[in-house]
C-alpha atoms as a PDB file:
ATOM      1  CA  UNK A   1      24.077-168.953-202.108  1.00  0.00           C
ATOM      2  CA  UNK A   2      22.071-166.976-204.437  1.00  0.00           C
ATOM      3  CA  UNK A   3      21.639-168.111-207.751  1.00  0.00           C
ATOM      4  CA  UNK A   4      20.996-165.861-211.121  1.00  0.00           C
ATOM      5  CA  UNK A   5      19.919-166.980-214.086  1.00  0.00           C
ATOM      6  CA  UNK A   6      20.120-164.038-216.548  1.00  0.00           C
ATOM      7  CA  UNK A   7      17.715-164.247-219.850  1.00  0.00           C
ATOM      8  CA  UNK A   8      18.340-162.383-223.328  1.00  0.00           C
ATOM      9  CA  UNK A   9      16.510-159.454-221.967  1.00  0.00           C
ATOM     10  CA  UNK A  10      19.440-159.435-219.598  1.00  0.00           C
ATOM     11  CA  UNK A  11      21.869-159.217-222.555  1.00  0.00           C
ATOM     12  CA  UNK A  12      24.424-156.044-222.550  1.00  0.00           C
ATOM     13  CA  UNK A  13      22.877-154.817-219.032  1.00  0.00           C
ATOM     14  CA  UNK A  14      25.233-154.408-216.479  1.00  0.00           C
ATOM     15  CA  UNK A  15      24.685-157.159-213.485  1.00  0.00           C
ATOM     16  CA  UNK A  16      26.254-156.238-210.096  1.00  0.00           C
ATOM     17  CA  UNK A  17      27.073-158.592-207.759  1.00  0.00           C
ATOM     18  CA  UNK A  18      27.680-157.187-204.726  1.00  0.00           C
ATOM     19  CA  UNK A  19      30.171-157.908-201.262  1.00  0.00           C
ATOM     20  CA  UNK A  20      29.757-159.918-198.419  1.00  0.00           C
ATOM     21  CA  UNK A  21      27.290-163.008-200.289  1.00  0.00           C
ATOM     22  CA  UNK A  22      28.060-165.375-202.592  1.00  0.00           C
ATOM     23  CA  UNK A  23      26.934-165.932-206.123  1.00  0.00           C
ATOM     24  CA  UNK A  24      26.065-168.311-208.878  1.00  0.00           C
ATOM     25  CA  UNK A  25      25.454-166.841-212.275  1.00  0.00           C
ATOM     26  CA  UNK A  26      24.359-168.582-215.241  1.00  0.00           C
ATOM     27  CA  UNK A  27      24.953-165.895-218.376  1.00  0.00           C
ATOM     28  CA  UNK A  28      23.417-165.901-222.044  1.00  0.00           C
ATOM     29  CA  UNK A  29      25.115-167.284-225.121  1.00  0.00           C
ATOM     30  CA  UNK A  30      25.373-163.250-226.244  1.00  0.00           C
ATOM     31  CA  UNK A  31      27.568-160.534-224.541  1.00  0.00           C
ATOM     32  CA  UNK A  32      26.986-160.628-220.293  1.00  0.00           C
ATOM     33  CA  UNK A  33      28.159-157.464-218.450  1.00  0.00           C
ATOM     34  CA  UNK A  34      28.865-158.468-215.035  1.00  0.00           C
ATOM     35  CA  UNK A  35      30.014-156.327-212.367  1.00  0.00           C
ATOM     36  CA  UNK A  36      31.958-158.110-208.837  1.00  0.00           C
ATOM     37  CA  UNK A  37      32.823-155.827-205.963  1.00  0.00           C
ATOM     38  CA  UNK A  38      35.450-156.764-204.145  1.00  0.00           C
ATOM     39  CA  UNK A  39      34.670-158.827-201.244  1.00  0.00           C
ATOM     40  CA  UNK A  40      32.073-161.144-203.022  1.00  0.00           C
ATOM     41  CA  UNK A  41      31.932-164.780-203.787  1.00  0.00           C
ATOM     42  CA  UNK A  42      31.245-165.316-207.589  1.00  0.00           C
ATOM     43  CA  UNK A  43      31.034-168.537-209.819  1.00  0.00           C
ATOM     44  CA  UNK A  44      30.443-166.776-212.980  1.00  0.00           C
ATOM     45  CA  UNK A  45      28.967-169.493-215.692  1.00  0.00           C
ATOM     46  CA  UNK A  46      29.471-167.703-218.814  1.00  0.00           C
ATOM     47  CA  UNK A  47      28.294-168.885-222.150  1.00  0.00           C
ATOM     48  CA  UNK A  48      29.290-166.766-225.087  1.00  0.00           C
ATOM     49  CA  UNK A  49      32.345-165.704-226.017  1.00  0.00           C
ATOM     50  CA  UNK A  50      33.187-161.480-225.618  1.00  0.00           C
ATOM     51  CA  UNK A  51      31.506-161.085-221.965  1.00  0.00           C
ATOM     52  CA  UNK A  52      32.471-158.044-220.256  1.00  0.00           C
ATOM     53  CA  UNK A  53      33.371-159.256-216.126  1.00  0.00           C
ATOM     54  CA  UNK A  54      34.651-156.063-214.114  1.00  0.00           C
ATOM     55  CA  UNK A  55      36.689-157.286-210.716  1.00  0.00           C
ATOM     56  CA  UNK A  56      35.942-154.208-208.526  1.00  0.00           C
ATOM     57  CA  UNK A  57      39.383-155.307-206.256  1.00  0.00           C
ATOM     58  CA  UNK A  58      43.221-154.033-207.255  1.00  0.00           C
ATOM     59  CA  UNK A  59      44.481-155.803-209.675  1.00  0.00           C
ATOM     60  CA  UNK A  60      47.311-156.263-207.131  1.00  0.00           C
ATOM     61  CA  UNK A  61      45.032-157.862-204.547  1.00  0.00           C
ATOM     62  CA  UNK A  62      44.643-161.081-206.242  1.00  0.00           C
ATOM     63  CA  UNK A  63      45.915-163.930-207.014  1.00  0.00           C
ATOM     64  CA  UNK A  64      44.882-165.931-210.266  1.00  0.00           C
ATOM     65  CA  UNK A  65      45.320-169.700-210.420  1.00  0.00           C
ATOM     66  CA  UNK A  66      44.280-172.153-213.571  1.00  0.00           C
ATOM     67  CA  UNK A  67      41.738-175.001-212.700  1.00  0.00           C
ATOM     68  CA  UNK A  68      40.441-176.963-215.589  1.00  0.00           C
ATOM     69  CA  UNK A  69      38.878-174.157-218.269  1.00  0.00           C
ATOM     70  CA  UNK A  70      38.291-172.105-215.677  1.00  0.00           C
ATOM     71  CA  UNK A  71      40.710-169.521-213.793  1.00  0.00           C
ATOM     72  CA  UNK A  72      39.933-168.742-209.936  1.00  0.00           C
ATOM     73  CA  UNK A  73      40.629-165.061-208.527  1.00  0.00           C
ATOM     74  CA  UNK A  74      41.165-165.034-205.161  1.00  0.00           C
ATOM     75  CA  UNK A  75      41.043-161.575-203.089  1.00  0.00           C
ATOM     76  CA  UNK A  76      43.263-160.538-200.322  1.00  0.00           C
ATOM     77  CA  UNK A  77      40.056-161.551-197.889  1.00  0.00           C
ATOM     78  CA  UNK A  78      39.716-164.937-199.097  1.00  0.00           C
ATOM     79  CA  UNK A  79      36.767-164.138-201.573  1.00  0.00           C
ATOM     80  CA  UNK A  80      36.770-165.878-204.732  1.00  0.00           C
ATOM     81  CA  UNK A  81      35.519-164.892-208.058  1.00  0.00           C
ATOM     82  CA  UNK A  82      35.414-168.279-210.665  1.00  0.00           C
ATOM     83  CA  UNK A  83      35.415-167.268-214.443  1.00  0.00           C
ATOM     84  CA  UNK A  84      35.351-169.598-216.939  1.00  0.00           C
ATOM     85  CA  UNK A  85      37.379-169.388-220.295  1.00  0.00           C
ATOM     86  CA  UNK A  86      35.910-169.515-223.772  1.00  0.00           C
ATOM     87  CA  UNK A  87      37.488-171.810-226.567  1.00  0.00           C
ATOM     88  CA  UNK A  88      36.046-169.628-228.956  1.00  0.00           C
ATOM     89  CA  UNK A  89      36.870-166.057-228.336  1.00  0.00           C
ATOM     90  CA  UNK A  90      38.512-163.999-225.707  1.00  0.00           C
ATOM     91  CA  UNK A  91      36.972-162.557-222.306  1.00  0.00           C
ATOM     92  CA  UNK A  92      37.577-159.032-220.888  1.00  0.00           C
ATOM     93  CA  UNK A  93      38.520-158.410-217.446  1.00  0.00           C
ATOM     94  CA  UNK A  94      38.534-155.089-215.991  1.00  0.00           C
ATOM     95  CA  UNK A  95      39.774-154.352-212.483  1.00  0.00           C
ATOM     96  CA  UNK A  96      39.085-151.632-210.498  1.00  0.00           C
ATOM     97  CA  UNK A  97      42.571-150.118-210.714  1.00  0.00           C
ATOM     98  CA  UNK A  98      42.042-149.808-213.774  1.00  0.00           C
ATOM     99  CA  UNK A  99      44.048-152.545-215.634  1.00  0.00           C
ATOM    100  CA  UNK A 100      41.586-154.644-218.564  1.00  0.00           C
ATOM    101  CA  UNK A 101      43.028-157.654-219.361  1.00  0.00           C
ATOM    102  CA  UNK A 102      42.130-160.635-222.342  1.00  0.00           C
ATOM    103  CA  UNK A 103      41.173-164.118-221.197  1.00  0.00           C
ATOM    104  CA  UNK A 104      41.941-166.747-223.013  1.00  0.00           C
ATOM    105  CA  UNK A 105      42.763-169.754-224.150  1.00  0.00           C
ATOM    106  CA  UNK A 106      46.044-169.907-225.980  1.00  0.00           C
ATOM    107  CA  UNK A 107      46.408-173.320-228.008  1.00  0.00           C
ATOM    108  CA  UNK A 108      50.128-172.325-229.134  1.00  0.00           C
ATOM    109  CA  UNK A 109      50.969-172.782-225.448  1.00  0.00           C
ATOM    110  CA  UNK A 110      48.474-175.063-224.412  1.00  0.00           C
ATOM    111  CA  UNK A 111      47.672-172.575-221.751  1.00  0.00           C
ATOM    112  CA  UNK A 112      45.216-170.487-220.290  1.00  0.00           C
ATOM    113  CA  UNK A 113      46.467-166.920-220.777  1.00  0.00           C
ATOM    114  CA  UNK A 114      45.604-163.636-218.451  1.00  0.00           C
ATOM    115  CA  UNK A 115      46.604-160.502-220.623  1.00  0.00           C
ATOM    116  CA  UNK A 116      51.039-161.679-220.992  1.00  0.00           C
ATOM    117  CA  UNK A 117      50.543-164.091-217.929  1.00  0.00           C
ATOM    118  CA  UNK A 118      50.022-168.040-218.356  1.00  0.00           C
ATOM    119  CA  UNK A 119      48.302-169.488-215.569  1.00  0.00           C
ATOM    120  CA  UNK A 120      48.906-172.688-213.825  1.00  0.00           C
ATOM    121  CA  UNK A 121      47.457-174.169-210.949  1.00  0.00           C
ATOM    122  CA  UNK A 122      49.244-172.393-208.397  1.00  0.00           C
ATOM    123  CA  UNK A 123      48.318-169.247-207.527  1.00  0.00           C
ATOM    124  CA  UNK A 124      50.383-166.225-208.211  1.00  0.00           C
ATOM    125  CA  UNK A 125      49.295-162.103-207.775  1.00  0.00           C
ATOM    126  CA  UNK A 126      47.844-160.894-211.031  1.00  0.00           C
ATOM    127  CA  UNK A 127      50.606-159.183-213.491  1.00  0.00           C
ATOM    128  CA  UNK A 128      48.798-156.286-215.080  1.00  0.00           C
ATOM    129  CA  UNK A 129      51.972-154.904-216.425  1.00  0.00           C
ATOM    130  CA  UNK A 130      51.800-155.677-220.563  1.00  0.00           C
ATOM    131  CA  UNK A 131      48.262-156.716-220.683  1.00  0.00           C
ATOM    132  CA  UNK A 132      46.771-154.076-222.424  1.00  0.00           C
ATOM    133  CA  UNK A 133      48.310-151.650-224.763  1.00  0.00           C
ATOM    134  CA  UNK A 134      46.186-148.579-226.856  1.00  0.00           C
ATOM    135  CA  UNK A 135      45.459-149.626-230.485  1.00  0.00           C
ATOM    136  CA  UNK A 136      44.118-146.556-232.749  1.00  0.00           C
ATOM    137  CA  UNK A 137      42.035-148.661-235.822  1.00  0.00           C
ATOM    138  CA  UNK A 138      40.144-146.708-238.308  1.00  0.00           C
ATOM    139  CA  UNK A 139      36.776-148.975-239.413  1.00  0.00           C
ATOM    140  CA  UNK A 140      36.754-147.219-242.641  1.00  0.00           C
ATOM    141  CA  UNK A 141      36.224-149.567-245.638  1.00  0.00           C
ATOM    142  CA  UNK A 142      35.717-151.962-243.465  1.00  0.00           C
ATOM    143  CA  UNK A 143      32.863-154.802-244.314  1.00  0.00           C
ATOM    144  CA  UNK A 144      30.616-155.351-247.247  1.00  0.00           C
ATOM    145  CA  UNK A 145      27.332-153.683-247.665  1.00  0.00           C
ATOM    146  CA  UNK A 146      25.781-157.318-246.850  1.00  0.00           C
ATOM    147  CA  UNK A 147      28.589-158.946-244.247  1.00  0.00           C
ATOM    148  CA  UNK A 148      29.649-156.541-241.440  1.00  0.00           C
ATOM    149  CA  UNK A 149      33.275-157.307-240.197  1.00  0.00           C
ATOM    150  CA  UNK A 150      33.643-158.417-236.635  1.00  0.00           C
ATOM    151  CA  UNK A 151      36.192-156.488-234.392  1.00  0.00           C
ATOM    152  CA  UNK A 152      37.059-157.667-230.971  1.00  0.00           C
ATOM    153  CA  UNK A 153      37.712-155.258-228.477  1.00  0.00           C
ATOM    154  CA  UNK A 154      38.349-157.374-225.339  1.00  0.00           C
ATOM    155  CA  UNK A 155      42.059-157.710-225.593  1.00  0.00           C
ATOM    156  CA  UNK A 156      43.290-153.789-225.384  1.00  0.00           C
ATOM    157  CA  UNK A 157      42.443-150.715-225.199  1.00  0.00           C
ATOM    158  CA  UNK A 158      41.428-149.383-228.603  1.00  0.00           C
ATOM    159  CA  UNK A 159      40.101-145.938-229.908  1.00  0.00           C
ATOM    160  CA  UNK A 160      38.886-146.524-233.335  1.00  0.00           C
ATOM    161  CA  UNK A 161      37.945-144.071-235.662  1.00  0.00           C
ATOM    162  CA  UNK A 162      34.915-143.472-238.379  1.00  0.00           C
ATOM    163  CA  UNK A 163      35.425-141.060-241.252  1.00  0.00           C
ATOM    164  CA  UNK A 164      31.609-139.789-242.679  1.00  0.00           C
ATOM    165  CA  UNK A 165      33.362-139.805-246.228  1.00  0.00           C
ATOM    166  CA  UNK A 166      33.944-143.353-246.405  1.00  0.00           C
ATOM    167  CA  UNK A 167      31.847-146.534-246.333  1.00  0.00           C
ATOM    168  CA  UNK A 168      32.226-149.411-243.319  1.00  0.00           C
ATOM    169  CA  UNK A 169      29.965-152.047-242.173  1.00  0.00           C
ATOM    170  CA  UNK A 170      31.030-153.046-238.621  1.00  0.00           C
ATOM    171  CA  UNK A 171      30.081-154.823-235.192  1.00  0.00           C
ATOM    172  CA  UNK A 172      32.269-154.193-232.463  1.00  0.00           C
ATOM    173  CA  UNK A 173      32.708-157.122-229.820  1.00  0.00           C
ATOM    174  CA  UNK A 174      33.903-156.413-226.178  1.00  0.00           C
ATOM    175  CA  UNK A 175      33.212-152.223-226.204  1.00  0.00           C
ATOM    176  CA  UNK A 176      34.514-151.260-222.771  1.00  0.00           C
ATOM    177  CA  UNK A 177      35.732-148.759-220.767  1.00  0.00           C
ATOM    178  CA  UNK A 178      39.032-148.564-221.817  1.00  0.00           C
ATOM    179  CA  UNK A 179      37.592-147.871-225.775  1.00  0.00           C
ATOM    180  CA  UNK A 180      36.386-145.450-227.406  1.00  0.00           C
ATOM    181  CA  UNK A 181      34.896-144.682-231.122  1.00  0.00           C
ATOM    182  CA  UNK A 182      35.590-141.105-232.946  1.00  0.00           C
ATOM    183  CA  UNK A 183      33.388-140.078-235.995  1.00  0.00           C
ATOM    184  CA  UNK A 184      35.119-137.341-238.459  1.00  0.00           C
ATOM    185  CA  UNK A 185      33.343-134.960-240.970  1.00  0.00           C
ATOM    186  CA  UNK A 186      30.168-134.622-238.861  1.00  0.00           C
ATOM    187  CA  UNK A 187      28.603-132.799-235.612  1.00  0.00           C
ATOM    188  CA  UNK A 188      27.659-134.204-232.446  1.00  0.00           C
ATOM    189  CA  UNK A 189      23.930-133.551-233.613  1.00  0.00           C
ATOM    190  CA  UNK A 190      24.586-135.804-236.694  1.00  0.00           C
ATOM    191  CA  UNK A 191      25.585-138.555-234.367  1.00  0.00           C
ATOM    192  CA  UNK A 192      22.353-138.069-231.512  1.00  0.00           C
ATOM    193  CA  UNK A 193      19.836-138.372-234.734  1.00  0.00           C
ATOM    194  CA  UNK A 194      21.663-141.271-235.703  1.00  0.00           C
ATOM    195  CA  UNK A 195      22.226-143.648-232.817  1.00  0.00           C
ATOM    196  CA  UNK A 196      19.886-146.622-232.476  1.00  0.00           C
ATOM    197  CA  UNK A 197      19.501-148.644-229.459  1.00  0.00           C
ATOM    198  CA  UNK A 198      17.688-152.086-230.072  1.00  0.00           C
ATOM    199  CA  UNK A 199      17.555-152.797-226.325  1.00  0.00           C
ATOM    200  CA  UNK A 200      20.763-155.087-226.751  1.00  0.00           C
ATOM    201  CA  UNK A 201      22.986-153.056-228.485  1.00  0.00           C
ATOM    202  CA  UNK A 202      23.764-149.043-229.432  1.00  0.00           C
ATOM    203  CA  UNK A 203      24.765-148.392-233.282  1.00  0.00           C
ATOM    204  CA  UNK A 204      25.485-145.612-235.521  1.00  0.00           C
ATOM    205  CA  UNK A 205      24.689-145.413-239.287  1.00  0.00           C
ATOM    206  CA  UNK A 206      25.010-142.841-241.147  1.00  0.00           C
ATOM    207  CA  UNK A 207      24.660-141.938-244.518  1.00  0.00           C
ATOM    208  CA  UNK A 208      26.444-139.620-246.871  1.00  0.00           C
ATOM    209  CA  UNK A 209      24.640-139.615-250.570  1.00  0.00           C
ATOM    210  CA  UNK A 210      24.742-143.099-250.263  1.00  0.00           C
ATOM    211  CA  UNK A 211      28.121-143.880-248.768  1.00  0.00           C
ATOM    212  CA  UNK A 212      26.755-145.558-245.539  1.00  0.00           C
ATOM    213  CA  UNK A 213      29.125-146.311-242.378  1.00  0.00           C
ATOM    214  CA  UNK A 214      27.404-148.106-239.918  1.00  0.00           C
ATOM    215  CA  UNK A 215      28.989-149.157-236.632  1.00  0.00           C
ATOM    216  CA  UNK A 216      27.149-151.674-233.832  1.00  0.00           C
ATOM    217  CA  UNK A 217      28.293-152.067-230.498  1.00  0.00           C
ATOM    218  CA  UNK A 218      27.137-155.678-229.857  1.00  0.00           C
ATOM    219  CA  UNK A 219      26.025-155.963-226.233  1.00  0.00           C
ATOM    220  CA  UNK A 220      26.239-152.812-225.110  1.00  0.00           C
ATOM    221  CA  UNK A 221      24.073-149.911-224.573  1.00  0.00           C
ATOM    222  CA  UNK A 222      21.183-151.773-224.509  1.00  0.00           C
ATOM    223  CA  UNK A 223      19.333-149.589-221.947  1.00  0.00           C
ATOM    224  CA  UNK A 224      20.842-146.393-223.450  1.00  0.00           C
ATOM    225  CA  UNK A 225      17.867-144.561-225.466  1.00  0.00           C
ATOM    226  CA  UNK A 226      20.217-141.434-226.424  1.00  0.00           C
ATOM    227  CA  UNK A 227      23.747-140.888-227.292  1.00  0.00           C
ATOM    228  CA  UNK A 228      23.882-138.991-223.742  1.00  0.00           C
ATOM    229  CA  UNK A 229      22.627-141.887-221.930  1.00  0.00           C
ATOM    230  CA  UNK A 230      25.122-144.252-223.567  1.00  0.00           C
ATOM    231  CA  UNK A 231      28.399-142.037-222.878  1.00  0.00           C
ATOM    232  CA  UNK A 232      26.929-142.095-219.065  1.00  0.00           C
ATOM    233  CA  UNK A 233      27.298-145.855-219.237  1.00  0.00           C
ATOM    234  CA  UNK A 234      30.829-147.213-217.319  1.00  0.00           C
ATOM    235  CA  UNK A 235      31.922-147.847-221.435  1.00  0.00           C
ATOM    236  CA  UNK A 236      34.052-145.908-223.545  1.00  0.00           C
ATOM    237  CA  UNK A 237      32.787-142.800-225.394  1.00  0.00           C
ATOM    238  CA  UNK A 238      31.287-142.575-228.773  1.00  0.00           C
ATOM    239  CA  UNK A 239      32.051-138.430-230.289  1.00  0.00           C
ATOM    240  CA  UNK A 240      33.561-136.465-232.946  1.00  0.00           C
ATOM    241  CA  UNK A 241      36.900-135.436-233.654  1.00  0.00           C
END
């Protein structure tokens, strides 16, 4: 078994773990970006809360079963693929046919929850159907100048939207594919001078005589230097409307 240890340099990278060995990970107390093609062994030990964990497999080829706070996936082959679940926040889980689904740990129901499904510890095929829905959510006047407010985007599929004429302060958890973020009232040029990447994360902040928006993407587009680069990255797009 090979065993990976990832560091805070490895924070917001993708990770891919490919088929046909098996895998333990140990992830970072930030945002992990981990990658499983189908056909691989995984026992993913994640430690923060909004990690990003792509299941390359149908959603339809597996079955999902409950075992303590963590849920197993099993493939159509046999392969497994352990995740555990955070008590804090929600996980994102992306298969390759496209579905993402929230995992979690509902404390209404005392149950661990995949997207609409609550898990037990028998196996049944993953239900993609009602797990994620599109959510349009403008950030504007969201935050304080000092305290930015914290949006998950692990659960659905959201495309949020930034007007240049009025003042946010925001960090975006759980950025994935399935998002996307829209700026209004300025060019694509405005938006390549302004995007930052700190090696972690990608923002946007701009400033309009002093009315500042500012929008961080915690975790991802770490490796991105340009705006190009990051709307290469298997993420959502960040453009203009």
């Amino acid at each position: 078994m090979a065993k990976l240890i990832l560091t805070d340099d490895d924070q917001g990278k993708e990770v891919r773990l490919n088929a046909g060995a098996n895998f333990e990970l140990i992830g970072t107390s930030g945002v992990d970006r981990i990658v499983v093609a189908a056909g691989a062994n995984a026992n993913l030990n994640l430690l923060g809360g909004d990690d990003l964990v792509t299941i390359e497999g149908n959603a339809g080829d597996y079955t999902v079963q409950a075992q303590g706070l963590s849920v197993i996936f099993t493939f159509s082959d046999s392969t497994t693929v352990t995740v555990p679940v955070s008590t804090s926040a929600t996980r994102s889980i992306t298969f390759g046919s496209g579905e993402t689904l929230g995992l979690e740990l509902d404390l209404d129901q005392g149950a661990i929850v995949l997207g609409s499904q609550v898990l037990s510890s028998e196996p049944e095929t993953v239900t993609a159907e009602g797990g994620t829905s599109t959510e349009t959510t403008s950030l504007d006047g969201e935050g304080t100048d000092n305290t930015a407010e914290v949006i998950s985007a692990s659960t659905d599929s959201f495309e949020f939207s930034d007007s240049f004429a009025v003042a946010n302060n925001v960090e975006i958890t759980g950025f994935g594919s399935d998002d996307s973020l829209t700026f209004s009232g300025v060019t694509f040029a405005d938006l390549e001078q302004s995007y930052v990447s700190d090696g972690t994360s990608a923002s946007i902040t701009l400033n309009n005589n002093g009315i500042v928006s500012s929008v961080e993407l915690v975790g991802v587009g770490g490796s991105a230097l340009t705006l190009d680069a990051f709307n290469a990255l298997s993420v959502g797009d960040i453009g203009v409307a």
